[in-house]
PDB file of N, CA and C in Angstrom:
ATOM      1  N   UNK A   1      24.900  -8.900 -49.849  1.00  0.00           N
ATOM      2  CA  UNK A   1      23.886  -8.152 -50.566  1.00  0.00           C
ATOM      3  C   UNK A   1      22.831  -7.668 -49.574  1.00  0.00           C
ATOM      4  N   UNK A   2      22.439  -6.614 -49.620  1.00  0.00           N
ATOM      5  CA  UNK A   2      21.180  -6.127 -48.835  1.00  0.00           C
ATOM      6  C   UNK A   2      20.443  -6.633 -49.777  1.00  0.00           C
ATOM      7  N   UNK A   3      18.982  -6.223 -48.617  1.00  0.00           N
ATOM      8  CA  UNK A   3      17.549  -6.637 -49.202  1.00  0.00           C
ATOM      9  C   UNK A   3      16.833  -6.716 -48.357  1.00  0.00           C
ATOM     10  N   UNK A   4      15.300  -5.705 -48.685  1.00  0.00           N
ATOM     11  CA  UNK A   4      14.492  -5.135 -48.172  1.00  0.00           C
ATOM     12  C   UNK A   4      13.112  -5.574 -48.501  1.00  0.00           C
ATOM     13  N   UNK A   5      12.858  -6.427 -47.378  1.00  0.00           N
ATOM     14  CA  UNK A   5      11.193  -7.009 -47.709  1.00  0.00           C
ATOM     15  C   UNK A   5      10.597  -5.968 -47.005  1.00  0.00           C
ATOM     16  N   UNK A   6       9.047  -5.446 -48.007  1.00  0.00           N
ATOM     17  CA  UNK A   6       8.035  -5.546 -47.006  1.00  0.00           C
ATOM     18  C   UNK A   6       6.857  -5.994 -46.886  1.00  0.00           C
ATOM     19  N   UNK A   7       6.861  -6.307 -45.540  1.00  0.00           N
ATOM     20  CA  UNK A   7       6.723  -7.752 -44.935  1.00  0.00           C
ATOM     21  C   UNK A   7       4.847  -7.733 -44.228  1.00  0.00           C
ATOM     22  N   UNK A   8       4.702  -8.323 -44.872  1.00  0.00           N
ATOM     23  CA  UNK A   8       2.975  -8.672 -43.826  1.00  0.00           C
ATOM     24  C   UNK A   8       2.797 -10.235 -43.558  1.00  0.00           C
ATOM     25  N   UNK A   9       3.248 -10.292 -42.267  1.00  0.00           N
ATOM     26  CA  UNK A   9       3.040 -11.760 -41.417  1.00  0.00           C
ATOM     27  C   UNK A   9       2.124 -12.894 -41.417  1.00  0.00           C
ATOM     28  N   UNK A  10       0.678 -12.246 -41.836  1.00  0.00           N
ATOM     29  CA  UNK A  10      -0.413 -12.824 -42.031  1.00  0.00           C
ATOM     30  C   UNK A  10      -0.503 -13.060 -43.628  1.00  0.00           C
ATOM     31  N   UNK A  11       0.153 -12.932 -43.763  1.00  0.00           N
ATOM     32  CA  UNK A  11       0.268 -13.358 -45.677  1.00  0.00           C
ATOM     33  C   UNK A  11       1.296 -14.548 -46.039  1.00  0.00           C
ATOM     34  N   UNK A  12       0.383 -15.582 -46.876  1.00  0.00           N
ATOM     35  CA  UNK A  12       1.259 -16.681 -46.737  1.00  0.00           C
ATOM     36  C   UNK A  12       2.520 -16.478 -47.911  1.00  0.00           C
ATOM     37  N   UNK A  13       2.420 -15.916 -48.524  1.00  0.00           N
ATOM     38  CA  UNK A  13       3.211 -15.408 -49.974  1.00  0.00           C
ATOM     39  C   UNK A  13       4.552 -14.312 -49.145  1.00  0.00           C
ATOM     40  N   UNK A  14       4.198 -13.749 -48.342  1.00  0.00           N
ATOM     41  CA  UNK A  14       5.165 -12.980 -48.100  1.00  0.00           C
ATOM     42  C   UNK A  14       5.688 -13.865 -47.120  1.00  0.00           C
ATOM     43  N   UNK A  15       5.387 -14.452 -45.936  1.00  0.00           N
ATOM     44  CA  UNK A  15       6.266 -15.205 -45.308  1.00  0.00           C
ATOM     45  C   UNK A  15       7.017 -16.156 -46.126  1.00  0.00           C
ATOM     46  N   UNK A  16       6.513 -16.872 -47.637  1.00  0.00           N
ATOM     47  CA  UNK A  16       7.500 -17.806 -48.229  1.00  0.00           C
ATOM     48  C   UNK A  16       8.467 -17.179 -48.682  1.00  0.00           C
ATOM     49  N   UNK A  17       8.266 -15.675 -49.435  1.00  0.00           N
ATOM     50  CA  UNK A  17       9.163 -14.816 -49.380  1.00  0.00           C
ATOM     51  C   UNK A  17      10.629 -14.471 -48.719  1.00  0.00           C
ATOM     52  N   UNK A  18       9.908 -13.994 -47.054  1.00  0.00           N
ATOM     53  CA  UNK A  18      10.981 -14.303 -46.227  1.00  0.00           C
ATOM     54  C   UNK A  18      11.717 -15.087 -45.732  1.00  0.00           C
ATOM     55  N   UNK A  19      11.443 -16.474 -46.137  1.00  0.00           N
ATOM     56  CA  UNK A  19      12.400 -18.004 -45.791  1.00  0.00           C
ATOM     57  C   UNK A  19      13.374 -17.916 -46.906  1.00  0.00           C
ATOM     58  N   UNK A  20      12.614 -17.424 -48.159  1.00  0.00           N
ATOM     59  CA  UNK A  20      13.701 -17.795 -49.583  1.00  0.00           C
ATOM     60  C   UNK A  20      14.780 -16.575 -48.961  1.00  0.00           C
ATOM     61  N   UNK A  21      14.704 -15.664 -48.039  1.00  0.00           N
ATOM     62  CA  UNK A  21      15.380 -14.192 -48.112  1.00  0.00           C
ATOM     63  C   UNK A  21      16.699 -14.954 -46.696  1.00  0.00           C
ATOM     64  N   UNK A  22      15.793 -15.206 -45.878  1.00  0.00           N
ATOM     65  CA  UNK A  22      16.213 -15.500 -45.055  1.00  0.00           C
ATOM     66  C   UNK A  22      17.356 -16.751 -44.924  1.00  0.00           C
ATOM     67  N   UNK A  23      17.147 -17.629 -45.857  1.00  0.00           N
ATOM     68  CA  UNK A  23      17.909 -18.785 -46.134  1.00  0.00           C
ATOM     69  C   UNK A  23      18.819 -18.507 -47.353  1.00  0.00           C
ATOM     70  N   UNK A  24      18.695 -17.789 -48.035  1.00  0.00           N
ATOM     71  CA  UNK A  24      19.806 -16.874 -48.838  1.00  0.00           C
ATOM     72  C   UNK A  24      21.139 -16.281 -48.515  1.00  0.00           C
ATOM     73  N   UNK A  25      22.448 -17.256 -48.736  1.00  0.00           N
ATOM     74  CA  UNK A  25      23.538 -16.941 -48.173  1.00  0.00           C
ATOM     75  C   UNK A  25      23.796 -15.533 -49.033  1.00  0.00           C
ATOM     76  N   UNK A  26      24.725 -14.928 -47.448  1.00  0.00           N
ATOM     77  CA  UNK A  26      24.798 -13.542 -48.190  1.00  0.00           C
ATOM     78  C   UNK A  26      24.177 -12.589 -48.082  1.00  0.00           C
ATOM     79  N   UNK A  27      23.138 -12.799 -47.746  1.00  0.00           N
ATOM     80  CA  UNK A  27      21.691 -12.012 -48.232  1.00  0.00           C
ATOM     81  C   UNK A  27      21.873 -11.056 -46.047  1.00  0.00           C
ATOM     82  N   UNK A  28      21.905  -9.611 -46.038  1.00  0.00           N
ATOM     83  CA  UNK A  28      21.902  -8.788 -45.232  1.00  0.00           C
ATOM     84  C   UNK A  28      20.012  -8.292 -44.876  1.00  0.00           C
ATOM     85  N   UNK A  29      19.395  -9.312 -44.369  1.00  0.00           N
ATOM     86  CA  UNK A  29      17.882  -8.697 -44.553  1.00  0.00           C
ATOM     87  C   UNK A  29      17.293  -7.689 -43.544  1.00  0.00           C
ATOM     88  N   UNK A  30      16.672  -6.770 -44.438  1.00  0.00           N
ATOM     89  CA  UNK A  30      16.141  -5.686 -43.282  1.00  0.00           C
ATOM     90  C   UNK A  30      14.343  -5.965 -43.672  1.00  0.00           C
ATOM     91  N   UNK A  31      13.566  -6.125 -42.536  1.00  0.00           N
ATOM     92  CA  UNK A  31      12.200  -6.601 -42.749  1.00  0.00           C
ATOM     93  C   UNK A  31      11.463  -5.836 -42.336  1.00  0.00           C
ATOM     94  N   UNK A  32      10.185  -4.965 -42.940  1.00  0.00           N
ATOM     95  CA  UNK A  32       9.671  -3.812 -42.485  1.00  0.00           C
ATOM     96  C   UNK A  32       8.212  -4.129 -42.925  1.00  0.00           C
ATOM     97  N   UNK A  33       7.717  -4.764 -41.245  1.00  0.00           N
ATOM     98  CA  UNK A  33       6.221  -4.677 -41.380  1.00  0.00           C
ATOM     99  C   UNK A  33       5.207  -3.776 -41.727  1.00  0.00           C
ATOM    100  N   UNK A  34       4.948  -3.735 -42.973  1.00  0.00           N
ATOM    101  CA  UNK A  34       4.663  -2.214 -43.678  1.00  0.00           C
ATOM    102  C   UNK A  34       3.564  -1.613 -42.936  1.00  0.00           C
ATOM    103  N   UNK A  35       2.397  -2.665 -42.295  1.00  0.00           N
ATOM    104  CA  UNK A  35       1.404  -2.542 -41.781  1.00  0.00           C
ATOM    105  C   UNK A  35       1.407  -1.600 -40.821  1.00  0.00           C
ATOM    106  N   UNK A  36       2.598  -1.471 -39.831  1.00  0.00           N
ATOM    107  CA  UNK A  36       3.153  -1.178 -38.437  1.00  0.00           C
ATOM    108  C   UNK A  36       3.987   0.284 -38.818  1.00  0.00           C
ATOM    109  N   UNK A  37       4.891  -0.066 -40.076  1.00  0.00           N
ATOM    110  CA  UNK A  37       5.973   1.263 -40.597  1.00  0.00           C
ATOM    111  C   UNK A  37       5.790   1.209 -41.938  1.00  0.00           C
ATOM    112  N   UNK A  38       4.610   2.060 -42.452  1.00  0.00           N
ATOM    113  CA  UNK A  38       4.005   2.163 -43.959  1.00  0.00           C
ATOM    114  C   UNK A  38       5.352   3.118 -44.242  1.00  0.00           C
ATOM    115  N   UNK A  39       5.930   2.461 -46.122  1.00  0.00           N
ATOM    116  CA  UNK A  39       6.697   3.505 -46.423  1.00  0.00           C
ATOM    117  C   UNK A  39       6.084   4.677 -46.621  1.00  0.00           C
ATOM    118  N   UNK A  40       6.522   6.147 -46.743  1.00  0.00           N
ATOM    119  CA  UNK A  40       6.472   7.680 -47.304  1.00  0.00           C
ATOM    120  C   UNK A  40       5.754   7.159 -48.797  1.00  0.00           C
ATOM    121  N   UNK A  41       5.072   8.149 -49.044  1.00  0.00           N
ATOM    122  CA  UNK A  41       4.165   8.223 -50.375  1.00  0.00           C
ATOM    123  C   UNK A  41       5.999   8.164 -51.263  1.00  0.00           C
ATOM    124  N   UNK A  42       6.325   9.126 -51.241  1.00  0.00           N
ATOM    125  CA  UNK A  42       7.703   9.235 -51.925  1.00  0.00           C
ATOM    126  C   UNK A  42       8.626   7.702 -52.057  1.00  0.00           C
ATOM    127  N   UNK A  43       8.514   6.701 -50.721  1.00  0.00           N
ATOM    128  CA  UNK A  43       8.963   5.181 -51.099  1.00  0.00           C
ATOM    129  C   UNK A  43       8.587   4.724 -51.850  1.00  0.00           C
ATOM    130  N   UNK A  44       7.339   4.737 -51.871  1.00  0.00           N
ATOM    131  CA  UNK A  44       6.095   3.855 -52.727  1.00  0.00           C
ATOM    132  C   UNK A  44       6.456   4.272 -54.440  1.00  0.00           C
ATOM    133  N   UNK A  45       6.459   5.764 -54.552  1.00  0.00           N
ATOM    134  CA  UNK A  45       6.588   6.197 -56.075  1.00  0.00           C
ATOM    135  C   UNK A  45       7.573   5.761 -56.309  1.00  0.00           C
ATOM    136  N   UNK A  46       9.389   5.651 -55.567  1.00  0.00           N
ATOM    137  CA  UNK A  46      10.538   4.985 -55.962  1.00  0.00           C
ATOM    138  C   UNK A  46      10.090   3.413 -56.075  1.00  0.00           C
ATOM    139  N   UNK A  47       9.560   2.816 -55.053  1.00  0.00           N
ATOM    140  CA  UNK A  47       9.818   1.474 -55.498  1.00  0.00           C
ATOM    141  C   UNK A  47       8.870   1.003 -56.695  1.00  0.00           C
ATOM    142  N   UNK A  48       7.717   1.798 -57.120  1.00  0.00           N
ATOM    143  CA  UNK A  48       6.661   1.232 -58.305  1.00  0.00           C
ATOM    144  C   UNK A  48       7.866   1.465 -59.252  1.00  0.00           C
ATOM    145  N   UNK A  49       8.159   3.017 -58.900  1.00  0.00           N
ATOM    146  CA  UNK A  49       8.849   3.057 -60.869  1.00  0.00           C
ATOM    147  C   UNK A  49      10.026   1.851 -60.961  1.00  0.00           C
ATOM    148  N   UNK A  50      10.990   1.599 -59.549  1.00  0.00           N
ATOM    149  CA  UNK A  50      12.391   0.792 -59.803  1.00  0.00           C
ATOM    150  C   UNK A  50      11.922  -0.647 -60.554  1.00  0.00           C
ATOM    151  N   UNK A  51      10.605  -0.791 -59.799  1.00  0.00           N
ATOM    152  CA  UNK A  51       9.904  -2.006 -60.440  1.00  0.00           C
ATOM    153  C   UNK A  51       9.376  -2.031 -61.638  1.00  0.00           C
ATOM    154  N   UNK A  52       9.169  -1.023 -62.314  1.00  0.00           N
ATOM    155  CA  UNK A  52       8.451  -0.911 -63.321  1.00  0.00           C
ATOM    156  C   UNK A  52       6.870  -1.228 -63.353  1.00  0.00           C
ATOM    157  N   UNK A  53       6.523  -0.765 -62.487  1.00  0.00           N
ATOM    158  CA  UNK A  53       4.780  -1.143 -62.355  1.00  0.00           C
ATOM    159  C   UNK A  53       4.328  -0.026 -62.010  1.00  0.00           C
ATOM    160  N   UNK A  54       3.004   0.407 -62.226  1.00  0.00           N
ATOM    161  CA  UNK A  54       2.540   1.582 -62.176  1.00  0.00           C
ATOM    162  C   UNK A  54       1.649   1.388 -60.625  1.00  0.00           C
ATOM    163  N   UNK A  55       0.956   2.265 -60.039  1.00  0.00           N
ATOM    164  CA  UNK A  55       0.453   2.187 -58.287  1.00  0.00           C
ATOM    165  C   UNK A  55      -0.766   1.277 -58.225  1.00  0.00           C
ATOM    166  N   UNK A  56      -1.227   1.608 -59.741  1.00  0.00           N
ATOM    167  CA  UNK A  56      -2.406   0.807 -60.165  1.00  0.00           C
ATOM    168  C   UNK A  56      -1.890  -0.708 -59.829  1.00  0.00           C
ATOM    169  N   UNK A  57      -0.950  -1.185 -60.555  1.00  0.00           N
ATOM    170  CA  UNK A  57      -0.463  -2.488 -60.484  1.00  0.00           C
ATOM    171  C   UNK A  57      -0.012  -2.741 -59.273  1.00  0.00           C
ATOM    172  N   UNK A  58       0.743  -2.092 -57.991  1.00  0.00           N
ATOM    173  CA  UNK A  58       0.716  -2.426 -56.881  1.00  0.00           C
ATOM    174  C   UNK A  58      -0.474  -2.296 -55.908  1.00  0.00           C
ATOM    175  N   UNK A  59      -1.822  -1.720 -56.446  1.00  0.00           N
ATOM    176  CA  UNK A  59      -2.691  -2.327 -55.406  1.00  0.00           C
ATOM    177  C   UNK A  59      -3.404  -3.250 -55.128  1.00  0.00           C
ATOM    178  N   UNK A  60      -3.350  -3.585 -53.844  1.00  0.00           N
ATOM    179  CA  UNK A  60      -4.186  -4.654 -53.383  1.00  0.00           C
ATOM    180  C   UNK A  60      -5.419  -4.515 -53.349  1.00  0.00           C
ATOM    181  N   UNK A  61      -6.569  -5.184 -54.010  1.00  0.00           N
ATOM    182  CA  UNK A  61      -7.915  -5.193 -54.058  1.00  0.00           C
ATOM    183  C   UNK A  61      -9.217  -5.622 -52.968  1.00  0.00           C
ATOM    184  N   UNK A  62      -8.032  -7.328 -53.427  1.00  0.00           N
ATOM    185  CA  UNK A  62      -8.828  -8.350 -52.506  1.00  0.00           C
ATOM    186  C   UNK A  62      -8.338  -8.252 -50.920  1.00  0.00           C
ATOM    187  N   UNK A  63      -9.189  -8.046 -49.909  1.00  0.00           N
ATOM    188  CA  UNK A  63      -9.261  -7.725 -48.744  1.00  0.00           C
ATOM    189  C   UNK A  63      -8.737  -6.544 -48.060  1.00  0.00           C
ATOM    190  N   UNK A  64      -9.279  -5.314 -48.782  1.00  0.00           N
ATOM    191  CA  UNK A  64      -8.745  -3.869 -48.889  1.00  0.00           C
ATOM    192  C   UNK A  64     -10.235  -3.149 -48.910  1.00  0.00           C
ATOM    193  N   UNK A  65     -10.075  -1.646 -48.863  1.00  0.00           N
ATOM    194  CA  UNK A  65     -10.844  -0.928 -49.128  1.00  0.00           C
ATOM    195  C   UNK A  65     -10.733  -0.355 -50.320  1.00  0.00           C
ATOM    196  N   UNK A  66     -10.113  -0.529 -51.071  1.00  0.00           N
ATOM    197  CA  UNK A  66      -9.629   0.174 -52.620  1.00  0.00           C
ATOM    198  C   UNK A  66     -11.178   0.176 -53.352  1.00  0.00           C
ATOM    199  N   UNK A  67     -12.183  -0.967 -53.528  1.00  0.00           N
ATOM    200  CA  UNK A  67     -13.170  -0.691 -53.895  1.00  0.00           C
ATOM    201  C   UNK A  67     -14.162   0.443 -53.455  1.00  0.00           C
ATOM    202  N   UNK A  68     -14.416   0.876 -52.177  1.00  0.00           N
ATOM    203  CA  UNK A  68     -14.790   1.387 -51.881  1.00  0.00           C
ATOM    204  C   UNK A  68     -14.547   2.919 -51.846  1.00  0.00           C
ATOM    205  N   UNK A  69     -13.322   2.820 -52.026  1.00  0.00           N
ATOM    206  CA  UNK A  69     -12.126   4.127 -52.177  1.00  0.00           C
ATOM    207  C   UNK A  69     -12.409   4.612 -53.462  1.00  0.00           C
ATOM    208  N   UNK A  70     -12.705   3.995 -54.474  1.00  0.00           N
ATOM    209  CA  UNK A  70     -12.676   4.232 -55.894  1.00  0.00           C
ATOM    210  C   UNK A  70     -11.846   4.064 -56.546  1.00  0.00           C
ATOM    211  N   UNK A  71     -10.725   3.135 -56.026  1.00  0.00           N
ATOM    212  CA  UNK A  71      -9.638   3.315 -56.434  1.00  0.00           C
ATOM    213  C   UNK A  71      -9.596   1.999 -57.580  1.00  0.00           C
ATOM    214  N   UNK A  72     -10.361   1.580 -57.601  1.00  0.00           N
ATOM    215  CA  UNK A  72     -10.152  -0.066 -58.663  1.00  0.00           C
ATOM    216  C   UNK A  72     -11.032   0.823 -60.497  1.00  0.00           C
ATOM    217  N   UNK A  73     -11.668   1.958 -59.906  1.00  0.00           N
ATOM    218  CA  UNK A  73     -12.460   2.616 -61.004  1.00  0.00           C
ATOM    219  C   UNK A  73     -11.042   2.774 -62.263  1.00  0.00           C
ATOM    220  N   UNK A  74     -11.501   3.003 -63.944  1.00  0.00           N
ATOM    221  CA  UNK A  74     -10.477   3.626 -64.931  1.00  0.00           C
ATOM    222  C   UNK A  74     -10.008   4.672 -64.251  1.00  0.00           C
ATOM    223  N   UNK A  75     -10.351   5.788 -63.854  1.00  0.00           N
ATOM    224  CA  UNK A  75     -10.609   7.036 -63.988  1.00  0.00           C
ATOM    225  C   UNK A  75      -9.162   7.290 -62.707  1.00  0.00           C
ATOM    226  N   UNK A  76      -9.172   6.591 -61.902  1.00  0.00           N
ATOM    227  CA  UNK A  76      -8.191   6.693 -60.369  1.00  0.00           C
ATOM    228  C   UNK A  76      -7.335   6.768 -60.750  1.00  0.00           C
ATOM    229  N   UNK A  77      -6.504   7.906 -60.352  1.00  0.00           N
ATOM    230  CA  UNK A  77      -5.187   8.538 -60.960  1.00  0.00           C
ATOM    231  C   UNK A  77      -3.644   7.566 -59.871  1.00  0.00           C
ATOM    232  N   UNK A  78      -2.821   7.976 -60.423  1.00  0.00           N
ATOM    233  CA  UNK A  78      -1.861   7.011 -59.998  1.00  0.00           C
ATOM    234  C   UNK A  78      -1.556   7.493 -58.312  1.00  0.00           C
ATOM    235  N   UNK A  79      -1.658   9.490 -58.673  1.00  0.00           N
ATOM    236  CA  UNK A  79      -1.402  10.155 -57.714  1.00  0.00           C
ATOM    237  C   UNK A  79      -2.531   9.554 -56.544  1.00  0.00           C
ATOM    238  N   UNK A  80      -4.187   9.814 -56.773  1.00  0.00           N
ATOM    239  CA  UNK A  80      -4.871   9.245 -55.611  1.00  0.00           C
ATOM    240  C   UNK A  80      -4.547   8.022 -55.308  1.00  0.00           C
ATOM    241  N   UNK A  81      -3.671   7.136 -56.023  1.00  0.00           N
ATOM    242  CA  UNK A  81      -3.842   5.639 -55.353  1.00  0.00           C
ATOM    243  C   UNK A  81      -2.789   6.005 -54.308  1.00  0.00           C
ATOM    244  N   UNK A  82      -1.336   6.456 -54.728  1.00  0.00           N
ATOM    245  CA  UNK A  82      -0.577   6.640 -53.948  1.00  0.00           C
ATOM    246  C   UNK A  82      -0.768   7.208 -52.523  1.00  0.00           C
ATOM    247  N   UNK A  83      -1.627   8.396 -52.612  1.00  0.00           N
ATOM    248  CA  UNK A  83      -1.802   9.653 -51.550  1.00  0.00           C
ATOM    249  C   UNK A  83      -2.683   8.413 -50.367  1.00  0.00           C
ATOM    250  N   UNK A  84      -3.659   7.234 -50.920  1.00  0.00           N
ATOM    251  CA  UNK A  84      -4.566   6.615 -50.294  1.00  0.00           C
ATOM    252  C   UNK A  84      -3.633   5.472 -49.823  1.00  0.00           C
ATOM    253  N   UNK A  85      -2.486   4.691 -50.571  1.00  0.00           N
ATOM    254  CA  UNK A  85      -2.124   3.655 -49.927  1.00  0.00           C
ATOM    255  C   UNK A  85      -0.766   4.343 -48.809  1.00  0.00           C
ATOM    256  N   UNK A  86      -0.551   5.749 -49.227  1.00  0.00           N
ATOM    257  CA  UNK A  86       0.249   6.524 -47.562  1.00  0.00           C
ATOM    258  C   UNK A  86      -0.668   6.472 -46.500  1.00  0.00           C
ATOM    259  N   UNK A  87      -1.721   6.587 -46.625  1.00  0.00           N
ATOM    260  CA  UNK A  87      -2.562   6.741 -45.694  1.00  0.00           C
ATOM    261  C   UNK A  87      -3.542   5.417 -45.190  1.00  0.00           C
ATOM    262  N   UNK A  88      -3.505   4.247 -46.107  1.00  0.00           N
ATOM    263  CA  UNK A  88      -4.271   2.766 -45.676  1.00  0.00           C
ATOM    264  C   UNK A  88      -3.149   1.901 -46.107  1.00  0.00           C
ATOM    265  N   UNK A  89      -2.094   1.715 -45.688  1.00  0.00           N
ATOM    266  CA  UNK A  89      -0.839   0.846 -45.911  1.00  0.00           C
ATOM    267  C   UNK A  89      -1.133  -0.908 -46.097  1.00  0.00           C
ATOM    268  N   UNK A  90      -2.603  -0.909 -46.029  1.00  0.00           N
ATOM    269  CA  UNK A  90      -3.238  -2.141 -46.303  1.00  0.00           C
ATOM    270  C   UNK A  90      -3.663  -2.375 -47.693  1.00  0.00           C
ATOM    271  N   UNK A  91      -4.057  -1.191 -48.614  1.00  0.00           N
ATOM    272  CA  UNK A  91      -3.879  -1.361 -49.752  1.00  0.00           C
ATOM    273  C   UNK A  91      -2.507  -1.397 -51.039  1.00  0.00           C
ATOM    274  N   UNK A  92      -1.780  -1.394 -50.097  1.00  0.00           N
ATOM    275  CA  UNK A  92      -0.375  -1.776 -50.580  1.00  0.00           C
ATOM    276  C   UNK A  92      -0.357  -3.354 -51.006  1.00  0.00           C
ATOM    277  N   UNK A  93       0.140  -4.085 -52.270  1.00  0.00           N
ATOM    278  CA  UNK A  93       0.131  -5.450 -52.351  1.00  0.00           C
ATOM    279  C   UNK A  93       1.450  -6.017 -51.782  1.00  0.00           C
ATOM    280  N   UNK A  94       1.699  -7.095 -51.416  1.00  0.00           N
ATOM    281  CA  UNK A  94       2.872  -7.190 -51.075  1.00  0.00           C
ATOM    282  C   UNK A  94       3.334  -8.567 -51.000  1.00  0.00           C
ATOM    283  N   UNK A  95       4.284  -9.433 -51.225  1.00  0.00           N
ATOM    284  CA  UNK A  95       5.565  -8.491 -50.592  1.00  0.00           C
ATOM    285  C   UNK A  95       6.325  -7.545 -51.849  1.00  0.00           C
ATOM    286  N   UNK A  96       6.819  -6.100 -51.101  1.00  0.00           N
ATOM    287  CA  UNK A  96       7.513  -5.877 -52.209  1.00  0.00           C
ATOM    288  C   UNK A  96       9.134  -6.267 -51.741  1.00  0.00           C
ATOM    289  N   UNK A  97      10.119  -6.634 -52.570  1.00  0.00           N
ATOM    290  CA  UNK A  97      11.589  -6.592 -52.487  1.00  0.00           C
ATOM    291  C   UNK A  97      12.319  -5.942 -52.996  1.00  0.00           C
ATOM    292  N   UNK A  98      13.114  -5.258 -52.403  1.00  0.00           N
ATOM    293  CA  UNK A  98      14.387  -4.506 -53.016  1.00  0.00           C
ATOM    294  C   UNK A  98      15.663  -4.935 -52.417  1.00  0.00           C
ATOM    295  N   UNK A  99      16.451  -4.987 -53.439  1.00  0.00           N
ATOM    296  CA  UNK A  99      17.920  -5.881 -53.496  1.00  0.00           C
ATOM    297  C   UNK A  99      18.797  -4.427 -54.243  1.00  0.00           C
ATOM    298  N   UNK A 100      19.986  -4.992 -54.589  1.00  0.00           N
ATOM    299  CA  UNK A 100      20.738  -3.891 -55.505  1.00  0.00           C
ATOM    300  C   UNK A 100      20.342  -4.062 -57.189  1.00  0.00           C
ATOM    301  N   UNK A 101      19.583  -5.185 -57.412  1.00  0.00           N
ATOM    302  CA  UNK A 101      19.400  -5.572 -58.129  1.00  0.00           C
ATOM    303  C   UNK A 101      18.137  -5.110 -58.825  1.00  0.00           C
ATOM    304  N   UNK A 102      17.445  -4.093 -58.276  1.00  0.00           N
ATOM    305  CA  UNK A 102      16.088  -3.950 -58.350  1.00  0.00           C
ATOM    306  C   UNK A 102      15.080  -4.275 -57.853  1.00  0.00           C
ATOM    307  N   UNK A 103      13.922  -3.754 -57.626  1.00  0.00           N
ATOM    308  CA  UNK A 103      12.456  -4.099 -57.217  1.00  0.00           C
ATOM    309  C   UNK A 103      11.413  -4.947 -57.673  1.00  0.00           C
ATOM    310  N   UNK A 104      10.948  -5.699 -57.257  1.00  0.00           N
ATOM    311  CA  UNK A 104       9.640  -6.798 -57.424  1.00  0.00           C
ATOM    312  C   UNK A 104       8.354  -7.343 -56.493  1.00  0.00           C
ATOM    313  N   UNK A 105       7.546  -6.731 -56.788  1.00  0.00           N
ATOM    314  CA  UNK A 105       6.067  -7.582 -56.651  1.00  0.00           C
ATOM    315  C   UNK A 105       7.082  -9.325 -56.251  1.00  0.00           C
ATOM    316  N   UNK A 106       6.808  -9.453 -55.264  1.00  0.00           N
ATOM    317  CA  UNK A 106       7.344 -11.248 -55.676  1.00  0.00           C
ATOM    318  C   UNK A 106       6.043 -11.858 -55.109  1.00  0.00           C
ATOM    319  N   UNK A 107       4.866 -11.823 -56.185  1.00  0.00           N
ATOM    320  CA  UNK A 107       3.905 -12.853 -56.471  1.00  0.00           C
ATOM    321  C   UNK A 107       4.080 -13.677 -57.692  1.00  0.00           C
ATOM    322  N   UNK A 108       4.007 -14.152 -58.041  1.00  0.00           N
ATOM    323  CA  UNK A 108       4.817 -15.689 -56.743  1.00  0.00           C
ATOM    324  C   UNK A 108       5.742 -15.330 -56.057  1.00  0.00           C
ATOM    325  N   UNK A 109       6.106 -16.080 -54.904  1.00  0.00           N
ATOM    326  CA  UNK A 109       7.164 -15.779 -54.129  1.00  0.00           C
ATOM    327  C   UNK A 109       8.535 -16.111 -54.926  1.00  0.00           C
ATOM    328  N   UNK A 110       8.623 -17.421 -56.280  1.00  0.00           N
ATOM    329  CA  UNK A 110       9.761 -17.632 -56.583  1.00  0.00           C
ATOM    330  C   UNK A 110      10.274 -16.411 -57.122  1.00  0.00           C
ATOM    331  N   UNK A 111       9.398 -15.274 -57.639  1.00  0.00           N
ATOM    332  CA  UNK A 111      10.190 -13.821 -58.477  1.00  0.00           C
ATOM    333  C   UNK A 111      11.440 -13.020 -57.442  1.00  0.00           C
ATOM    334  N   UNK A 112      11.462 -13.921 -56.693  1.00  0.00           N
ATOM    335  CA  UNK A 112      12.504 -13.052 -55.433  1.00  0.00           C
ATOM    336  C   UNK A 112      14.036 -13.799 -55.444  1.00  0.00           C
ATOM    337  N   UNK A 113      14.150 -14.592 -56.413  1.00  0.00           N
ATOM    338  CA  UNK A 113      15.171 -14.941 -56.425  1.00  0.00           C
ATOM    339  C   UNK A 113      15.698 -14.511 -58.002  1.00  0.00           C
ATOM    340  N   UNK A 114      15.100 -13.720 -58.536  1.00  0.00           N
ATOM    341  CA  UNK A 114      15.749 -12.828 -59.613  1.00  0.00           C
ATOM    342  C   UNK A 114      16.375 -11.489 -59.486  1.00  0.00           C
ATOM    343  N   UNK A 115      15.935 -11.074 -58.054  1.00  0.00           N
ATOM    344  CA  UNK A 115      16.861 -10.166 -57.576  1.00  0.00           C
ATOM    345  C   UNK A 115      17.926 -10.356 -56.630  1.00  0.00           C
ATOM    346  N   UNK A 116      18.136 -11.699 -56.769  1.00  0.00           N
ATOM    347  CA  UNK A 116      19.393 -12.365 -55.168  1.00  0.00           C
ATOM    348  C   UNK A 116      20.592 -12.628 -56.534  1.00  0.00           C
TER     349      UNK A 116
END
């Protein structure tokens, strides 16, 4: 099975992530420090919708600029969150995973074994 973390090192949730990925027989992992290789605005819109979460629901708040951005306001359209987390790949939440199985937020880290 493939499967596609992405990955921020300094995050303790995503490294537990990558042990459950990594210790997963079977499991073909490709790991993409988003920080370093932010996906295309166009990744981001595939993996919210595969996940079913809207951009709103994939951003990161806490230790981001999104407040300041305006982006935590009602009013912040899905499009500006997107156009802002192509461009600050730090307001991206993460980890996200993709398997064949579909996409997940895996906060908690155990949600990553519903796509293995």
């Amino acid at each position: 099975m493939q499967a596609t973390i992405w990955h921020n090192p300094n995050c303790g949730t995503s490294r537990k992530t990558l042990a459950i990925l990594e210790e997963a027989p079977g499991v073909d992992l490709t790991v993409i420090e988003y920080l370093k290789n932010p996906p295309s605005r166009a990744k981001l819109e595939q993996l919210f919708r595969d996940a079913g979460m809207t951009p709103q629901e994939g951003l990161r708040v806490r230790g981001s600029p999104a407040e300041e951005l305006g982006l935590t306001k009602d009013d912040a359209t899905a499009d500006q969150i997107l156009d802002a987390m192509a461009q600050e790949p730090i307001l991206i939440n993460r980890p996200l995973v993709e398997t064949e199985k579909g996409v997940k937020l895996c906060r908690p880290q155990e949600l990553v074994h519903e796509l293995l």
